[in-house]
Protein backbone atom coordinates (compact mmCIF):
# COMPACT_ATOMS: atom_id res chain seq x y z
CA UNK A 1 133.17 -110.46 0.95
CA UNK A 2 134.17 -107.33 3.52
CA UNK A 3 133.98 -103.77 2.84
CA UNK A 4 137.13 -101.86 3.98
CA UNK A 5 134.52 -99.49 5.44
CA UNK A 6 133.55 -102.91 7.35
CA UNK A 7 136.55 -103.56 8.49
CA UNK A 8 137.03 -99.92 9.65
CA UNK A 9 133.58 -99.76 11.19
CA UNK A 10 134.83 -103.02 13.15
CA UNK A 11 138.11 -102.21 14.31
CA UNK A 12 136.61 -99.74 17.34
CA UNK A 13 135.40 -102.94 19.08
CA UNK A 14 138.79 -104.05 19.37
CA UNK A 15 140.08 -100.82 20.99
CA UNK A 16 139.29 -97.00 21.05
CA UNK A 17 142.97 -95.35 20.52
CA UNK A 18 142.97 -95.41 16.75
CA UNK A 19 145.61 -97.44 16.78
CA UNK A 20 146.18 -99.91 13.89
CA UNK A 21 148.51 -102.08 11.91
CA UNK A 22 148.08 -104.96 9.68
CA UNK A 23 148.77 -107.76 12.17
CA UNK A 24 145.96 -105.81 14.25
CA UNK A 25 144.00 -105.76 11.16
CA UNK A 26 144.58 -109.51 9.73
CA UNK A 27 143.12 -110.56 13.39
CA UNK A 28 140.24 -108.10 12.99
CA UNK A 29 139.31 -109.93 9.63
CA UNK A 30 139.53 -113.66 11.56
CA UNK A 31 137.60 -112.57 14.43
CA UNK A 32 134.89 -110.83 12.18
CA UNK A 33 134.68 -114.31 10.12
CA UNK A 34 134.22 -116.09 13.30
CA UNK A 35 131.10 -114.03 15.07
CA UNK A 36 129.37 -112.61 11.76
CA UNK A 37 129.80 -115.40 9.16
CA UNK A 38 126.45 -115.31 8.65
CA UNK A 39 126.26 -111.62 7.51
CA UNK A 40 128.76 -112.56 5.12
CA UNK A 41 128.67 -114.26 1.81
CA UNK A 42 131.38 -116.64 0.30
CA UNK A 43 132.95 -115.54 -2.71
CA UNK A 44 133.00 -117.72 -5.92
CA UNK A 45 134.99 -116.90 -8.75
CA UNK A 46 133.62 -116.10 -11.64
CA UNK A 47 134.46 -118.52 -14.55
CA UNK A 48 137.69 -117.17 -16.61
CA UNK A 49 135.77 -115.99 -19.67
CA UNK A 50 133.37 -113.65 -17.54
CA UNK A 51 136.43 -112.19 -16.21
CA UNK A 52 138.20 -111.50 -19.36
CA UNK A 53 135.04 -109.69 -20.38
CA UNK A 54 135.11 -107.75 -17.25
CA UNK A 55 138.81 -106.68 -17.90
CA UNK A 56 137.68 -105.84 -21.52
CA UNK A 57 134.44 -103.63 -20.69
CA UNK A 58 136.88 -101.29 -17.92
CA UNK A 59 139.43 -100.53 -20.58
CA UNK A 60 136.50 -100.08 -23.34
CA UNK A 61 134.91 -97.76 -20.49
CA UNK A 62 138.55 -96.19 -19.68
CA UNK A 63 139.70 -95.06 -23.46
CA UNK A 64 136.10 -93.63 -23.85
CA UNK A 65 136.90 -91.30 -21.09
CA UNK A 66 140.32 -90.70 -22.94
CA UNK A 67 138.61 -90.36 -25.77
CA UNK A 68 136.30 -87.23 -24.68
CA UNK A 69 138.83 -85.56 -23.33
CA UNK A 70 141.35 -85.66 -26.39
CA UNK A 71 138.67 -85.25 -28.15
CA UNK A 72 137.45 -81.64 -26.16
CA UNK A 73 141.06 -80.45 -26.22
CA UNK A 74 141.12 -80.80 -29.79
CA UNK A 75 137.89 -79.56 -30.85
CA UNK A 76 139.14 -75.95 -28.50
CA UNK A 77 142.77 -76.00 -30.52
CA UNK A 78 141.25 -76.36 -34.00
CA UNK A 79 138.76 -73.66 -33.19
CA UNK A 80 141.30 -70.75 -32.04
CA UNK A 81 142.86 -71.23 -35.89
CA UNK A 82 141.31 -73.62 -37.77
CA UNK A 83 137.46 -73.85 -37.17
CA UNK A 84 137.09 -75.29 -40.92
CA UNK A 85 138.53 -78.92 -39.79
CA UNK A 86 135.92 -79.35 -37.47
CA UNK A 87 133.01 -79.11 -40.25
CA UNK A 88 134.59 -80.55 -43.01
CA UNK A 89 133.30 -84.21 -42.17
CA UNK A 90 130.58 -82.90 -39.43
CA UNK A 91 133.31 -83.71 -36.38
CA UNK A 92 135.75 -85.72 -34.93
CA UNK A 93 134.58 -88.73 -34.01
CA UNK A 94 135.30 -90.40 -37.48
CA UNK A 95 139.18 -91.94 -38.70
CA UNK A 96 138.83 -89.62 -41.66
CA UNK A 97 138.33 -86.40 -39.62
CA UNK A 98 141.31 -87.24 -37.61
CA UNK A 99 143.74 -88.42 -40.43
CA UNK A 100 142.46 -85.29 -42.44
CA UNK A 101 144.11 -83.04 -39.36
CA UNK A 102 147.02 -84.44 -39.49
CA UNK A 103 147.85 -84.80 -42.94
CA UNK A 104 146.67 -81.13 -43.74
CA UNK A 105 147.16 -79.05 -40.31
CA UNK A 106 146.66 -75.71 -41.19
CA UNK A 107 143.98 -73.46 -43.37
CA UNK A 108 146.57 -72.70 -45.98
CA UNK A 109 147.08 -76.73 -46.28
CA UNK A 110 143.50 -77.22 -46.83
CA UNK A 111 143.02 -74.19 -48.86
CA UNK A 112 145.55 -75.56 -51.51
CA UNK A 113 143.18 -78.76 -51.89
CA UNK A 114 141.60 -79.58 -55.07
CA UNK A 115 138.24 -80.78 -55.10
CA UNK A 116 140.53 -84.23 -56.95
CA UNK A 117 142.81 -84.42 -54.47
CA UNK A 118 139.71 -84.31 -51.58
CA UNK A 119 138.57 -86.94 -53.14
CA UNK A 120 141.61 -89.18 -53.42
CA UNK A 121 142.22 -88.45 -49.76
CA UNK A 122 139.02 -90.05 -49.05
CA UNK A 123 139.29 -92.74 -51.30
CA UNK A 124 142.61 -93.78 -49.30
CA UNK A 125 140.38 -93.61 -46.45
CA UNK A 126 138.04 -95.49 -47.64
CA UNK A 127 135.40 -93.36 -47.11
CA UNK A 128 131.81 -94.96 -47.21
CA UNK A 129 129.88 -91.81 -48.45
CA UNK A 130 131.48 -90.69 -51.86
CA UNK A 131 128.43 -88.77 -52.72
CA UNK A 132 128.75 -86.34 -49.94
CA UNK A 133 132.78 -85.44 -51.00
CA UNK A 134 131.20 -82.11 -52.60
CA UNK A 135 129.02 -81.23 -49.72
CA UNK A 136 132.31 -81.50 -47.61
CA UNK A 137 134.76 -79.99 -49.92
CA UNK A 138 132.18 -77.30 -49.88
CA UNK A 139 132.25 -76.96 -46.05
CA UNK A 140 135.97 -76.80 -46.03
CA UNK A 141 136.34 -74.39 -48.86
CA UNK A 142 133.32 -71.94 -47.14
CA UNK A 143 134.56 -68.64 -45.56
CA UNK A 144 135.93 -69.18 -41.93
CA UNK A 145 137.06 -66.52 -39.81
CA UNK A 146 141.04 -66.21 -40.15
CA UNK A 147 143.62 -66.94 -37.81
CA UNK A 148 146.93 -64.83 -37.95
CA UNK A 149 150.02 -67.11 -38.96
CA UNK A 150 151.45 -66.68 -35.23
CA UNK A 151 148.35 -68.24 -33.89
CA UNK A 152 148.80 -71.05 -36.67
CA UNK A 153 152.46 -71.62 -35.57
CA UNK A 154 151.26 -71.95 -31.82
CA UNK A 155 148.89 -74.40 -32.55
CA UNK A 156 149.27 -76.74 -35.54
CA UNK A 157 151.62 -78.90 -33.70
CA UNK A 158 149.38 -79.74 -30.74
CA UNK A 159 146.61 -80.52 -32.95
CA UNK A 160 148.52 -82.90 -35.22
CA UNK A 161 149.72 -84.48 -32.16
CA UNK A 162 145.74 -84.75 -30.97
CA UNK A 163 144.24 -86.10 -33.50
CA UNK A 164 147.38 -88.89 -33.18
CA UNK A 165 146.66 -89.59 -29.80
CA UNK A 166 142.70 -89.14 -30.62
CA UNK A 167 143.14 -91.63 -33.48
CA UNK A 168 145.03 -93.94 -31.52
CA UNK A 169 142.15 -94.12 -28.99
CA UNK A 170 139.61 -94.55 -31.68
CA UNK A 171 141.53 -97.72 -33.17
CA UNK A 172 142.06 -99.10 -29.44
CA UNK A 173 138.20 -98.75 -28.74
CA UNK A 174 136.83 -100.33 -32.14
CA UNK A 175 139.65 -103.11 -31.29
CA UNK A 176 139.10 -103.65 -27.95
CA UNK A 177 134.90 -103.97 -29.03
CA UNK A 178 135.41 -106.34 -31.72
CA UNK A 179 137.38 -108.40 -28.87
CA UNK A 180 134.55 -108.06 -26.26
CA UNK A 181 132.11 -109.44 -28.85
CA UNK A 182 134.23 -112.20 -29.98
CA UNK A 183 134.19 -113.04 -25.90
CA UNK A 184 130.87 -112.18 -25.45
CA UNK A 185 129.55 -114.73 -28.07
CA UNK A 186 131.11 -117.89 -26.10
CA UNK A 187 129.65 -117.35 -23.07
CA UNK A 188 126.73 -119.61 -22.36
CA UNK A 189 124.32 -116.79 -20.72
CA UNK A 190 125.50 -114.45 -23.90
CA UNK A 191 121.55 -114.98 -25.01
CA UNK A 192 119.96 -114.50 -21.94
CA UNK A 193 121.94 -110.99 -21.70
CA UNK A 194 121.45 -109.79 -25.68
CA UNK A 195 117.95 -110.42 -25.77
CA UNK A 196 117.64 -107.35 -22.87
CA UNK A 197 115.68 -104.11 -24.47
CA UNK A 198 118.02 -101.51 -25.70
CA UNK A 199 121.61 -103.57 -25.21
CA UNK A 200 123.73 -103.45 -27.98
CA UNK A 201 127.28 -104.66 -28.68
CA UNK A 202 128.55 -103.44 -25.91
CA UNK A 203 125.84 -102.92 -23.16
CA UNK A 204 125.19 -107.09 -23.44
CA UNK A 205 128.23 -108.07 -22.41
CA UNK A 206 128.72 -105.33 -19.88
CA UNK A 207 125.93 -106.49 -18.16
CA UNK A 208 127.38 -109.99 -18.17
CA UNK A 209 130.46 -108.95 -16.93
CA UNK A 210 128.83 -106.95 -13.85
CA UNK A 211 126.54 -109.84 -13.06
CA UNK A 212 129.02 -112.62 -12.99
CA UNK A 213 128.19 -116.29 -12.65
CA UNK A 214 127.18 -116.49 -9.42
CA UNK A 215 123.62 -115.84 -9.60
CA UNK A 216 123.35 -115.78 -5.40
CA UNK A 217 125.84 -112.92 -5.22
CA UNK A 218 122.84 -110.34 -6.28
CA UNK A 219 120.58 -112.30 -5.12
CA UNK A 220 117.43 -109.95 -5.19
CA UNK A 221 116.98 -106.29 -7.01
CA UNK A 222 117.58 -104.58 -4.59
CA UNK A 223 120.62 -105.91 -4.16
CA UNK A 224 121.64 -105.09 -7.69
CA UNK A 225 120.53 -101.43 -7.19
CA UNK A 226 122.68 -100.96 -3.58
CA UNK A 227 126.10 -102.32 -6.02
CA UNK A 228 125.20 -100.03 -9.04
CA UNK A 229 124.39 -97.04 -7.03
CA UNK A 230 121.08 -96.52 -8.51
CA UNK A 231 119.10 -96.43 -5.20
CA UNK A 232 119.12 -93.78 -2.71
CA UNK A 233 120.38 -93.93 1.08
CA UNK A 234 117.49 -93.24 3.47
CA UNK A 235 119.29 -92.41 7.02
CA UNK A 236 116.23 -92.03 9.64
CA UNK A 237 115.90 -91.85 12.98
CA UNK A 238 113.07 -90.70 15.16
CA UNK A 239 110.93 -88.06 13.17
CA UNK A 240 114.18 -87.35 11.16
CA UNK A 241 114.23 -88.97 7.23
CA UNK A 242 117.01 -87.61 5.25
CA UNK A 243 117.35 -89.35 1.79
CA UNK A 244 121.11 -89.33 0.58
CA UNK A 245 122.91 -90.04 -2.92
CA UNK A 246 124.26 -93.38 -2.90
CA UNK A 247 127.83 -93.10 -3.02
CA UNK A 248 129.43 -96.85 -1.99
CA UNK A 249 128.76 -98.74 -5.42
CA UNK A 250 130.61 -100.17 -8.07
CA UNK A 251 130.79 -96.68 -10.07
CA UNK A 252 131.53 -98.61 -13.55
CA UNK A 253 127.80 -100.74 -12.80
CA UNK A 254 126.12 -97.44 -11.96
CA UNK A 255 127.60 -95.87 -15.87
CA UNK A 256 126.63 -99.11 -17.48
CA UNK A 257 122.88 -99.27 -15.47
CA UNK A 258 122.30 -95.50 -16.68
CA UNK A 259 123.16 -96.22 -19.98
CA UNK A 260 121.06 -99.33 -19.91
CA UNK A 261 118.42 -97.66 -18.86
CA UNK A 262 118.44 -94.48 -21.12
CA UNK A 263 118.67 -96.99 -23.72
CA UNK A 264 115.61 -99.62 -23.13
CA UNK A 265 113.57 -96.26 -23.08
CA UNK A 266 112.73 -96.87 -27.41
CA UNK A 267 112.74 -100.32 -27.04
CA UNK A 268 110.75 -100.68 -23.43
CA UNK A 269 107.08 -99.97 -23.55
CA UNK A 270 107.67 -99.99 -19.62
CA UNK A 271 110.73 -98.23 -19.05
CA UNK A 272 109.55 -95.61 -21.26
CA UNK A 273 106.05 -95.24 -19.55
CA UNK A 274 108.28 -95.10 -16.01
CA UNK A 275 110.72 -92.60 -17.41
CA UNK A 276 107.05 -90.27 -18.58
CA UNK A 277 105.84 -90.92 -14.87
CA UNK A 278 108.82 -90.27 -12.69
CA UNK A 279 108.70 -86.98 -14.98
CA UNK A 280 105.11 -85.98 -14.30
CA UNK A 281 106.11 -86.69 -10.60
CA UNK A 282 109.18 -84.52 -10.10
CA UNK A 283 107.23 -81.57 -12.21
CA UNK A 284 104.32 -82.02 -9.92
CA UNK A 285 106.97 -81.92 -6.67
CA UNK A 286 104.73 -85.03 -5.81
């Protein structure tokens, strides 16, 4: 495996004009193969299976970013005209929050509700905590600062289209995680990786994924901190020690490492008595 920071680090030795092309940089590659193989490692595949779950963790990872961000844009429309829909079922991040915006977009939609009609709605969406309809319809019905009907009109149609969008998302996600399981639960090292502190459906196989098959590709920890990003950069020379953010790593193995670790702190007797030190220490300045 070669960085392209390698391969630009390289090229100098081959001549100091900047010049470059991909002829140039094909024989750059060759003659950096021929006088430091033995800085470089051989890449094996990973075994179809651990691919697929790779491919399925990035777009699990890429509609939760799409997910905030409908999600933000929403939650700032409904609340310049409609900051009821946002407390009715306690936010958005539920089906029946986002089907209840778009089948009643507006206060004066809502407002014309019956407390039997709420409840049929929710029925249809087969909602899983019938004895907290009241407490909701209650939420909706309580007074809400008004918007003016020109604010309304402005913004009623973004929202319904939103919560589509949002909805959309949500479906794709719970899909795509029921998929990633399904995967997950073929692969041979699927118990090594779920018995982990603090993984869940998701973390297990993301790990997995990251790790790949070929256990001498991360050969030691410290390799596995340098690809996730979760180690510093110390750059010293002389009396000089700076101490730098890591920024070359696989950014999607530094999200799913964080997580990881925020996670294993309940379930970790050591990762939690780490997290308490490292605490102390940066309140102490030590």
């Amino acid at each position: 495996m070669i960085p392209p920071s390698q391969v630009n680090g390289t090229r100098s030795r081959y001549g100091q004009s900047g010049a470059r092309s991909d002829p140039g940089d094909a024989f750059v590659l060759a003659d950096m193969l021929r006088t430091d193989r033995g800085r470089l490692q051989v890449w094996h595949p990973d075994h179809v299976l651990t691919r697929q779950l790779r491919s399925r963790v990035s777009w699990i990872m890429h509609l939760t970013r799409q997910v905030v961000r409908l999600s933000n844009r929403l939650r700032a429309v409904l609340w310049r005209y409609y900051p009821a829909a946002l407390a009715v079922f306690g936010g958005l991040d539920s089906q029946i929050a986002l089907e209840f915006v778009r089948l009643y977009p507006t206060p004066q939609a809502a407002a014309d509700l019956t407390l039997a009609e709420f409840k049929a709605f929710a029925q249809r969406q087969r909602y899983t905590h019938p004895r907290e309809l009241p407490k909701c319809f209650a939420r909706l019905q309580a007074p809400q600062p008004e918007a003016d009907l020109d604010t309304v009109l402005v913004f009623k149609d973004e929202a319904v289209e939103l919560a589509t969008l949002l909805l959309r998302g949500v479906c794709a996600k719970q899909a795509a995680l029921r998929d990633l399981q399904h995967l997950f639960r073929q692969h041979p090292d699927a118990p090594l990786f779920a018995s982990l502190p603090g993984v869940g459906e998701f973390l297990a196989p993301a790990l997995l994924a990251k790790f790949g098959d070929d256990r001498q590709r991360l050969a030691s920890a410290a390799s596995v901190q340098a690809l996730a990003g979760t180690c510093p950069v110390t750059d010293r020379s002389g009396k000089r020690r700076v101490i730098r953010f890591r920024k070359a790593c696989d950014r999607e193995f530094r999200a799913i490492a964080q997580m990881w670790a925020k996670a294993s702190l309940s379930e970790s007797a050591w990762a939690s008595a780490y997290w308490q030190q490292a605490g102390l220490c940066h309140v102490d300045g030590s």
